[in-house]
C-alpha atoms as a PDB file:
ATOM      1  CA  UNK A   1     -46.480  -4.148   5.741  1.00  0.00           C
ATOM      2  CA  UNK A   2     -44.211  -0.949   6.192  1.00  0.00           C
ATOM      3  CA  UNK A   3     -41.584  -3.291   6.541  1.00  0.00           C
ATOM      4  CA  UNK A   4     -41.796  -5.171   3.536  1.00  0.00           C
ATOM      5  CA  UNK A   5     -42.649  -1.868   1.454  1.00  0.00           C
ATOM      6  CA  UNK A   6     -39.406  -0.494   3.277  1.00  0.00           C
ATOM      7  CA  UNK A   7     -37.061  -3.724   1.834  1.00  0.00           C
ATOM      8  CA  UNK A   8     -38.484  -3.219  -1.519  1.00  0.00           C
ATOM      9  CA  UNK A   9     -38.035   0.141  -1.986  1.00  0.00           C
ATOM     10  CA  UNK A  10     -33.839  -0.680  -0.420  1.00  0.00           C
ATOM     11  CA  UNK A  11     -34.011  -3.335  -2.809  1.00  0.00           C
ATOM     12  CA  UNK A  12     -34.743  -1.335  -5.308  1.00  0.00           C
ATOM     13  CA  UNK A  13     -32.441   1.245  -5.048  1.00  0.00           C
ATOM     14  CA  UNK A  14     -29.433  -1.234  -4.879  1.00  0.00           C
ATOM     15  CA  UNK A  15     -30.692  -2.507  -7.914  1.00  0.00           C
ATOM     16  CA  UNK A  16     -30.511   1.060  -9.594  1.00  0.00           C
ATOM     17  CA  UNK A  17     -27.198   1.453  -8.392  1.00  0.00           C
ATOM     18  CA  UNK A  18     -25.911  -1.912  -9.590  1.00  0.00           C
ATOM     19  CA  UNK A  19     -27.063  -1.347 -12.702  1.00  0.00           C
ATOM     20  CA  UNK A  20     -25.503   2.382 -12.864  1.00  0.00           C
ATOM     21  CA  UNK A  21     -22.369   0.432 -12.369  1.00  0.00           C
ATOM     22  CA  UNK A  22     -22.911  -2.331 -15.011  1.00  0.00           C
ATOM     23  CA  UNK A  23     -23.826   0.329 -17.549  1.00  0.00           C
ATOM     24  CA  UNK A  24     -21.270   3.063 -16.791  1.00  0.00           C
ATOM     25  CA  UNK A  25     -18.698   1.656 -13.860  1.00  0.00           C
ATOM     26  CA  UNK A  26     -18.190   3.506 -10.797  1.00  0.00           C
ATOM     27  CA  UNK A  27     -18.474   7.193 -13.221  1.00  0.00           C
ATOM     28  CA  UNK A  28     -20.775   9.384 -11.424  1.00  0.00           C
ATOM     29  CA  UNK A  29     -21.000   7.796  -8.290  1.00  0.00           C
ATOM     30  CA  UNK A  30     -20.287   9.671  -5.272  1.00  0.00           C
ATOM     31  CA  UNK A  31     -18.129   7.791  -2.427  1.00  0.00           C
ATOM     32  CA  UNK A  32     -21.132   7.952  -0.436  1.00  0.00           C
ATOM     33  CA  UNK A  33     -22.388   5.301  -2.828  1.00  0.00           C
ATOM     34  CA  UNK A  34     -20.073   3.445  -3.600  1.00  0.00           C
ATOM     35  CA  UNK A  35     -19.512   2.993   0.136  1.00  0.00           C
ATOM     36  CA  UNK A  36     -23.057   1.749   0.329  1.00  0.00           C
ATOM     37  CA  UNK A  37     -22.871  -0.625  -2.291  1.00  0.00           C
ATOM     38  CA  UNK A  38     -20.070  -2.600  -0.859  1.00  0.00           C
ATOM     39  CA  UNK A  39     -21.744  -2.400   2.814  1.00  0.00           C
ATOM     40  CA  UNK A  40     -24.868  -3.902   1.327  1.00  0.00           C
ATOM     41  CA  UNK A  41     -22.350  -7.179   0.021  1.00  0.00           C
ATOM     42  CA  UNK A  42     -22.833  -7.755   4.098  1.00  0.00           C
ATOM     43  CA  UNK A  43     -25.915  -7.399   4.117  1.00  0.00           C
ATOM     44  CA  UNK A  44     -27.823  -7.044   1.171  1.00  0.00           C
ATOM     45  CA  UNK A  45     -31.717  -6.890   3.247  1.00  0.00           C
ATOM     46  CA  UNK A  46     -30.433  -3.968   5.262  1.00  0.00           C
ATOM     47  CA  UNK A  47     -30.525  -0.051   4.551  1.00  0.00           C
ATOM     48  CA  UNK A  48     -27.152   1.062   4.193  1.00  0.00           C
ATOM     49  CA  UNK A  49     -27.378   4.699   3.324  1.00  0.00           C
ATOM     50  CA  UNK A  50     -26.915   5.945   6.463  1.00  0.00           C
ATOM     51  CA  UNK A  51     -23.931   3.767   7.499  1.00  0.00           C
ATOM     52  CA  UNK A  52     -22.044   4.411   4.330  1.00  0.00           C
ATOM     53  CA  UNK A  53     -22.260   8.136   4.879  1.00  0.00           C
ATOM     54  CA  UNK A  54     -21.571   8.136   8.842  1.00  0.00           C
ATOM     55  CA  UNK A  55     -18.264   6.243   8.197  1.00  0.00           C
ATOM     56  CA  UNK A  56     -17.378   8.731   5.613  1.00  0.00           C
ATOM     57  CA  UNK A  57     -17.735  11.366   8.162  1.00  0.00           C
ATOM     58  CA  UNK A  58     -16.047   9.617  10.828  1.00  0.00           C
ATOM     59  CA  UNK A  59     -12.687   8.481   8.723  1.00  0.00           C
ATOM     60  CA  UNK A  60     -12.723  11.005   6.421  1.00  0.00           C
ATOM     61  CA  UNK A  61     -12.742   9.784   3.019  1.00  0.00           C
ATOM     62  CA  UNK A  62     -13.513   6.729   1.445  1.00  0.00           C
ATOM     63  CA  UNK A  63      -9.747   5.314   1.342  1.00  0.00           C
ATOM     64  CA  UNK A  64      -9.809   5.520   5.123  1.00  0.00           C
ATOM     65  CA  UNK A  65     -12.745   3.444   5.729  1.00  0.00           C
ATOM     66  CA  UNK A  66     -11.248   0.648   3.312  1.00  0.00           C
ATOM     67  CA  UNK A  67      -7.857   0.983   5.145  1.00  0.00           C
ATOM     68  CA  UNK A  68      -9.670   0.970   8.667  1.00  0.00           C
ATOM     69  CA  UNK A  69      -9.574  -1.852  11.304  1.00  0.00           C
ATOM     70  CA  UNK A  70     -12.352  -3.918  11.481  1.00  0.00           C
ATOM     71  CA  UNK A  71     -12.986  -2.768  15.074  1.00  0.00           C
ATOM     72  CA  UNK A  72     -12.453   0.304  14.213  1.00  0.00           C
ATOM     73  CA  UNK A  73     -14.996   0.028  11.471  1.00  0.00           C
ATOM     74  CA  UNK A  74     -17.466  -1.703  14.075  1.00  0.00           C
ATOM     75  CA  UNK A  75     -17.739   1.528  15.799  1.00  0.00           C
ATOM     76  CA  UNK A  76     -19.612   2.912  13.211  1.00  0.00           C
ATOM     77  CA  UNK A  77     -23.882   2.300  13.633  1.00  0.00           C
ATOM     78  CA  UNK A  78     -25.066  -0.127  11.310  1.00  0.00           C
ATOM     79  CA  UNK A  79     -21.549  -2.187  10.766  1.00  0.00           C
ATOM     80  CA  UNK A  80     -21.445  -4.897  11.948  1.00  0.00           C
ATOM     81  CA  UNK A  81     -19.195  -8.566  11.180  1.00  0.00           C
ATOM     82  CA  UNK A  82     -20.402  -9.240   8.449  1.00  0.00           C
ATOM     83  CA  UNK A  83     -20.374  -5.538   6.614  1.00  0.00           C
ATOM     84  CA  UNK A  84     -16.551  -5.504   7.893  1.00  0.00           C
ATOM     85  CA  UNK A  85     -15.833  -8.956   6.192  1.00  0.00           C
ATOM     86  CA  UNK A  86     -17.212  -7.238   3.147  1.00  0.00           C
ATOM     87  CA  UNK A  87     -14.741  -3.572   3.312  1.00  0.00           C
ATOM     88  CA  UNK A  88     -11.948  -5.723   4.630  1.00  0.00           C
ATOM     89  CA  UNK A  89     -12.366  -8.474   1.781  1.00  0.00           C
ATOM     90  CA  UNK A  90     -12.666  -6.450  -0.875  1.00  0.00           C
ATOM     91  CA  UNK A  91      -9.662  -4.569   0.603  1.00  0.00           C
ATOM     92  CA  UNK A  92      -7.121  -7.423   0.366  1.00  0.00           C
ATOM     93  CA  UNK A  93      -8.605  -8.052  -3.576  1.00  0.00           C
ATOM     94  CA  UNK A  94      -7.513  -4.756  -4.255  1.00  0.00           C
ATOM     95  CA  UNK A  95      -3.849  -5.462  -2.819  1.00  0.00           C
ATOM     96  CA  UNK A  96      -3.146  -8.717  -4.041  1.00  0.00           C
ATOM     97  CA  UNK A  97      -4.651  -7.319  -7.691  1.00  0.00           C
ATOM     98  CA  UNK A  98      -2.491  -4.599  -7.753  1.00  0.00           C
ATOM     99  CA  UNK A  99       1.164  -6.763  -6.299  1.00  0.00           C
ATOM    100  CA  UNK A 100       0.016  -9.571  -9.389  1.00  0.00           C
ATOM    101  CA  UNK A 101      -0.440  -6.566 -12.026  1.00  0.00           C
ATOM    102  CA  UNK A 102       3.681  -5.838 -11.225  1.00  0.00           C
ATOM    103  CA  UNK A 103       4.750  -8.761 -11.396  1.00  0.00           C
ATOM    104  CA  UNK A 104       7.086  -9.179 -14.640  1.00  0.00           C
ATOM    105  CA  UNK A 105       6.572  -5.374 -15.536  1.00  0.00           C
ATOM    106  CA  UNK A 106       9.568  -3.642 -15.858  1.00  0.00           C
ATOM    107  CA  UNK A 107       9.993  -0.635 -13.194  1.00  0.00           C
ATOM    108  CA  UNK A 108      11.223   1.900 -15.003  1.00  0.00           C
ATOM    109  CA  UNK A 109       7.804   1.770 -17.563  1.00  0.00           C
ATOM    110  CA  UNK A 110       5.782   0.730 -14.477  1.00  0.00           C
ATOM    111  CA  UNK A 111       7.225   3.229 -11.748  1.00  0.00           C
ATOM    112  CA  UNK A 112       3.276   4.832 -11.402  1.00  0.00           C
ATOM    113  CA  UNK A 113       1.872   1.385 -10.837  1.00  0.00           C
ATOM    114  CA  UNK A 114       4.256   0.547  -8.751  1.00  0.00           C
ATOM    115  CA  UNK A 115       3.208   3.906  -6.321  1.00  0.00           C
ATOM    116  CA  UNK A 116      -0.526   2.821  -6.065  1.00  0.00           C
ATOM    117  CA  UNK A 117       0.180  -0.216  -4.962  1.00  0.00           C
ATOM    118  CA  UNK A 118       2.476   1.306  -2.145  1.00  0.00           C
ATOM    119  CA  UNK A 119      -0.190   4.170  -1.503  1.00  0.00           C
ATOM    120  CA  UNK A 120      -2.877   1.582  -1.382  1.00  0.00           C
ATOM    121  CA  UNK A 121      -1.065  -0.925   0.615  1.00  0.00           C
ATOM    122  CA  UNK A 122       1.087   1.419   2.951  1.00  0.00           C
ATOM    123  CA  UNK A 123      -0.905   4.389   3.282  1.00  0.00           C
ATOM    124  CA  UNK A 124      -2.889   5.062   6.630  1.00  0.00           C
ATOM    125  CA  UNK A 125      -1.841   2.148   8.591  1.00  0.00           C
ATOM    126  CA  UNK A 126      -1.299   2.694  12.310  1.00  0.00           C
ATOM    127  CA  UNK A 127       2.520   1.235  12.342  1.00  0.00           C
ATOM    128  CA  UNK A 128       5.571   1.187  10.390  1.00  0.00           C
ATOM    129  CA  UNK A 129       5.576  -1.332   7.511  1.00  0.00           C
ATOM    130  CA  UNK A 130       8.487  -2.066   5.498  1.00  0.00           C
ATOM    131  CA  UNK A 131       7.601  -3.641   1.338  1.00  0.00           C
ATOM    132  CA  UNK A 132      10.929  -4.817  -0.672  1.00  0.00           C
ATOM    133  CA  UNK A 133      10.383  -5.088  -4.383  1.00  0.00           C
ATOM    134  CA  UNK A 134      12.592  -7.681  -5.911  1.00  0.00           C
ATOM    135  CA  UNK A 135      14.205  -6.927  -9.717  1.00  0.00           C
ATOM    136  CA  UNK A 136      16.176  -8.827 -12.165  1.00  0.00           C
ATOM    137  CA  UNK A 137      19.299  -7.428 -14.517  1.00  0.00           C
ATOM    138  CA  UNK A 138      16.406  -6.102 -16.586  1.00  0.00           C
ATOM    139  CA  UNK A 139      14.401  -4.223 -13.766  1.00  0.00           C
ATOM    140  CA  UNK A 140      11.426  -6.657 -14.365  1.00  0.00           C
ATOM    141  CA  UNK A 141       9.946  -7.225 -10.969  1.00  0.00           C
ATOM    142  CA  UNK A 142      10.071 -10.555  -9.320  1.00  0.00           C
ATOM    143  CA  UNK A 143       7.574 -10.095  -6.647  1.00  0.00           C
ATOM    144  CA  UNK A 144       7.146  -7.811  -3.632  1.00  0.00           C
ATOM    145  CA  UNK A 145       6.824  -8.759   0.117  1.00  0.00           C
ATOM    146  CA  UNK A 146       6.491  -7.261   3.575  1.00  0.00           C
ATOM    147  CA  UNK A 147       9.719  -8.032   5.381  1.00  0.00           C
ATOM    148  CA  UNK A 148       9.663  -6.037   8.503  1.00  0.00           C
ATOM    149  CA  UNK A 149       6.611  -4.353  10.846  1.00  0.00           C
ATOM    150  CA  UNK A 150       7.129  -1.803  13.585  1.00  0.00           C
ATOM    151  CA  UNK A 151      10.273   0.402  14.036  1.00  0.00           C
ATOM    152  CA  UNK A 152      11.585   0.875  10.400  1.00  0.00           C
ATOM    153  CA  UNK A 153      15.422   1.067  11.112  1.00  0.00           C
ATOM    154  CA  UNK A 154      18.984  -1.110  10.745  1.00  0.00           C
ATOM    155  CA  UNK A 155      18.724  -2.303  14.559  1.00  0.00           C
ATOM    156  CA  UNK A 156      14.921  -3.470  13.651  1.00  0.00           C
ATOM    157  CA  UNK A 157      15.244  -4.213   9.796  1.00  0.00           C
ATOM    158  CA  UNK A 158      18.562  -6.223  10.039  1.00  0.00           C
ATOM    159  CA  UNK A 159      19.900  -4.962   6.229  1.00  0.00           C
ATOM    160  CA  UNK A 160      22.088  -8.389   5.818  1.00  0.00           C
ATOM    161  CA  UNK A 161      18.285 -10.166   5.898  1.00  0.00           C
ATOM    162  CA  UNK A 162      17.115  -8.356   3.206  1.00  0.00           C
ATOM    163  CA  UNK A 163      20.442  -9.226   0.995  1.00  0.00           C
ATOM    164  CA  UNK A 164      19.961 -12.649   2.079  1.00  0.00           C
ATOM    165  CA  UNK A 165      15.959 -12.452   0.658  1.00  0.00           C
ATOM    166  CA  UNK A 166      17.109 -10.945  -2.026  1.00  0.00           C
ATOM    167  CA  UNK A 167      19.725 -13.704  -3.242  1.00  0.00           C
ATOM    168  CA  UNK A 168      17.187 -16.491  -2.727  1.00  0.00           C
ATOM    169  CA  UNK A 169      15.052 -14.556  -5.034  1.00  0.00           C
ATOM    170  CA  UNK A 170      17.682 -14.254  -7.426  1.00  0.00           C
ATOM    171  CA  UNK A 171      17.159 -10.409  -7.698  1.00  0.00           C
ATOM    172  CA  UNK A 172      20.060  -8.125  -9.114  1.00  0.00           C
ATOM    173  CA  UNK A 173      18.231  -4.886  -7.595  1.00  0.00           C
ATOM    174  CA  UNK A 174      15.897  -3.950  -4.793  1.00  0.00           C
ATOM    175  CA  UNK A 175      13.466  -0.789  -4.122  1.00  0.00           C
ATOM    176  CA  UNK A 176      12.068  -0.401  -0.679  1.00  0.00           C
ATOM    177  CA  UNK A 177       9.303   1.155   0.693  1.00  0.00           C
ATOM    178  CA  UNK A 178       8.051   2.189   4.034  1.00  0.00           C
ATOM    179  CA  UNK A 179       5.329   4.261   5.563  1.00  0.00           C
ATOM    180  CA  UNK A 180       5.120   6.797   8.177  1.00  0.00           C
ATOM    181  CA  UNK A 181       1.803   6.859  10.100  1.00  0.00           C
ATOM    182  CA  UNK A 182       2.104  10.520  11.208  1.00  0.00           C
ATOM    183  CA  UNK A 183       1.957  11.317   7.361  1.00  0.00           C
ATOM    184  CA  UNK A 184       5.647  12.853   6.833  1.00  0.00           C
ATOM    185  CA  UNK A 185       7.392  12.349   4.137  1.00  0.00           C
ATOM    186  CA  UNK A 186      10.361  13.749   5.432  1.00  0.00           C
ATOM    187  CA  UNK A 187      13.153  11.080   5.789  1.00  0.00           C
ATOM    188  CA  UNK A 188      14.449  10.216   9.090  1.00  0.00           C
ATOM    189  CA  UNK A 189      17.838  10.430  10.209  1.00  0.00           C
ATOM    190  CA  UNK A 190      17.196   6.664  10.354  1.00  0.00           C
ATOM    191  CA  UNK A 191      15.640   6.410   6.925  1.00  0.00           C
ATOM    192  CA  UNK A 192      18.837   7.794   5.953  1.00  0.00           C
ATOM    193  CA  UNK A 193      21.163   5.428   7.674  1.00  0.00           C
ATOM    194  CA  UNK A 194      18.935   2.093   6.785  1.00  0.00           C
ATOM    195  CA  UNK A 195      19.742   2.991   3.051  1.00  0.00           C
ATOM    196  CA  UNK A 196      23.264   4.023   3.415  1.00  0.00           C
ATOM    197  CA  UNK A 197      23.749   0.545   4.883  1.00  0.00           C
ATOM    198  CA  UNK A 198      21.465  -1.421   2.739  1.00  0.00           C
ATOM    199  CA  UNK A 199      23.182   0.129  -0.351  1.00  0.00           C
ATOM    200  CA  UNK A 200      26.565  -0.318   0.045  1.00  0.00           C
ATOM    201  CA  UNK A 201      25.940  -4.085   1.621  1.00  0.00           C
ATOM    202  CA  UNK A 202      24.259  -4.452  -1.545  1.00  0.00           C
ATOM    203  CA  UNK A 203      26.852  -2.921  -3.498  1.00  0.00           C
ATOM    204  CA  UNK A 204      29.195  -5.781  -1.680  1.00  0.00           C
ATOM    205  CA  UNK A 205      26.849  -8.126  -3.334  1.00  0.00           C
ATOM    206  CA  UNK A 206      26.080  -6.905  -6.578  1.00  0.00           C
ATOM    207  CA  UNK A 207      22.578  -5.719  -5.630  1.00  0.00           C
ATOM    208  CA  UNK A 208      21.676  -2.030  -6.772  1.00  0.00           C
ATOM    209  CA  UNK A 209      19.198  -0.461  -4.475  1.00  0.00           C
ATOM    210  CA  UNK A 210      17.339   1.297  -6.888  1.00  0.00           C
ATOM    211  CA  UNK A 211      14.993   3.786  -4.533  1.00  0.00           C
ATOM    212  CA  UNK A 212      13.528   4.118  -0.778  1.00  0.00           C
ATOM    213  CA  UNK A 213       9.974   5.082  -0.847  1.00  0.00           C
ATOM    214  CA  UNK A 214       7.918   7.084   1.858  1.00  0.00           C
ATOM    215  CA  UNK A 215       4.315   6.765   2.110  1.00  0.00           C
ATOM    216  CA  UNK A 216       2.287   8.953   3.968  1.00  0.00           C
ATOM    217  CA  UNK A 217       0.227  11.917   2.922  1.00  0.00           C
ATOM    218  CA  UNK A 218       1.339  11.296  -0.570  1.00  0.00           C
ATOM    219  CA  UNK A 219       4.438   9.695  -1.208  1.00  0.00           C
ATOM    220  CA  UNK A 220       8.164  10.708  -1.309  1.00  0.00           C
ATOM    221  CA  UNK A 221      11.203   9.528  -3.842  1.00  0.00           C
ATOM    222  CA  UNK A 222      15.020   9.247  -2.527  1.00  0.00           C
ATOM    223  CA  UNK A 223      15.949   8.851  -5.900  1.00  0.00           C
ATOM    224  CA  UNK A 224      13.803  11.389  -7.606  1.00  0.00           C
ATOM    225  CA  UNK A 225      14.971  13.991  -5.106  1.00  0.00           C
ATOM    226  CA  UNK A 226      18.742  12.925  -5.435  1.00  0.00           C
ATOM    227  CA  UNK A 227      19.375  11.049  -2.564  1.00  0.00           C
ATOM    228  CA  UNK A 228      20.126   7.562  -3.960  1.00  0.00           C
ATOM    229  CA  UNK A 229      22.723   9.207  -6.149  1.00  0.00           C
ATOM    230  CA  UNK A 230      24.592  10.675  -3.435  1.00  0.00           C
ATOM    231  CA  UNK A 231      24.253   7.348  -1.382  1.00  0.00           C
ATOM    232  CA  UNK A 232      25.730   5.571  -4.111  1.00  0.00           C
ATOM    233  CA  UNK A 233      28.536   8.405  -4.548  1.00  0.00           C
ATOM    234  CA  UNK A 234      29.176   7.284  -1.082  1.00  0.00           C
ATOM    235  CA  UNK A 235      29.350   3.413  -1.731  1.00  0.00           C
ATOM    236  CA  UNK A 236      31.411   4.071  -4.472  1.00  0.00           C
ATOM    237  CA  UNK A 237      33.932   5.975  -2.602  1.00  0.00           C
ATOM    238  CA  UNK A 238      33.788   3.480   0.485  1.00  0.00           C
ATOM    239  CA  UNK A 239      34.463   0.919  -1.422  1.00  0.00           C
ATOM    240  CA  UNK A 240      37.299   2.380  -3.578  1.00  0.00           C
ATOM    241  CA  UNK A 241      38.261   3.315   0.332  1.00  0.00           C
ATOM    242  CA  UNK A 242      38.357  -0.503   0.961  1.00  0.00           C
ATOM    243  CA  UNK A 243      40.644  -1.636  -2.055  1.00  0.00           C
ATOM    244  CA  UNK A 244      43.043   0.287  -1.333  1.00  0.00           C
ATOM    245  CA  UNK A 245      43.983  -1.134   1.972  1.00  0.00           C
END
């Protein structure tokens, strides 16, 4: 009997918070329960208050636990398979919404869209990932794809591959993207070289590499901090170097 009492009273609490979010969307709800309303997707007979609050606590926030492994998630009391399916389903919605929203946008009117998808893609994973965004003459994107996992530099990356992507996709410009699991957003001496080298081989090519994006704990712009212009000062001047032997 306490049982059954117990499940209604759950069930009707979900229901109060389902219809909160039919009536209003996710304003006013706390992470806590928003957490617990995707948990009880898994398992919808089960109590999920306390779950959805002890994973907050143990990742941190509410982006970690969607960008957590689903072992890592099964640590957490009261998660099991099926409430990971759920965080890790709902997860890869949110991506492949996001990458389908870009396509045909034009950058330069989309360049905030364009950084939550990287932050929500990129951000918090436990190695190196490496996104290329492929543009037409007009800067309307083509499509975006993960070309490279681990060690993010030229002896890993292999910068004549991504030319060679970028031709069969028929792009005139590129932006890349990485992320650094420690959080910096300081550029690597690496960082640094990858895009000399991917610039002026695309420069070779007529490909314009438009930007190199850091994510970690927030995000970081080589050409809104003036890097991509002196890169391409220095593909300009290499390859005046060049015609003139």
């Amino acid at each position: 009997m306490e049982k059954e009492q117990w499940q209604k009273k759950g069930a009707g609490h979900r229901q109060r918070l389902r219809d909160r979010f039919l009536e209003r969307g996710l304003d006013g709800f706390t992470d806590a329960e928003v957490l617990e309303l995707l948990l009880s997707f898994g398992t919808p007979r089960s109590d999920c208050k306390d779950t959805a609050r002890s994973a907050l606590e143990h990742f941190g926030s509410l982006a970690a636990v969607l960008e957590a492994s689903l072992p890592a998630l099964q640590e957490i009391k009261g998660i099991g398979a099926k409430n990971g399916f759920a965080v890790h389903f709902i997860q890869a919605v949110s991506r492949r919404y996001l990458k389908e929203r870009l396509r045909g946008k034009r950058y330069l009117h989309s360049s905030n869209e364009v950084r939550n998808y990287l932050l929500h893609s990129l951000r918090g994973l436990k190695k190196e990932i490496l996104t290329v965004i492929y543009l037409d003459s007009s800067h309307a994107i083509l499509n975006t794809e993960t070309v490279a996992e681990g060690t993010i530099n030229v002896n890993t990356v292999y910068p004549r591959e991504l030319v060679k992507k970028a031709l069969q996709e028929n792009a005139s410009a590129l932006i890349i993207a990485h992320n650094h699991p420690s959080g910096s957003l300081d550029p690597s001496p690496q960082d640094l070289q990858l895009t000399r080298t991917l610039a002026l081989l695309g420069s070779l090519m007529q490909i314009q590499l438009l930007d190199h994006i850091i994510i970690g704990d927030g995000s970081f712009s080589f050409a809104d901090h003036g890097l991509m212009n002196e890169i391409s000062q220095q593909c300009r001047e290499t390859m005046e170097g060049l015609h003139q032997r």
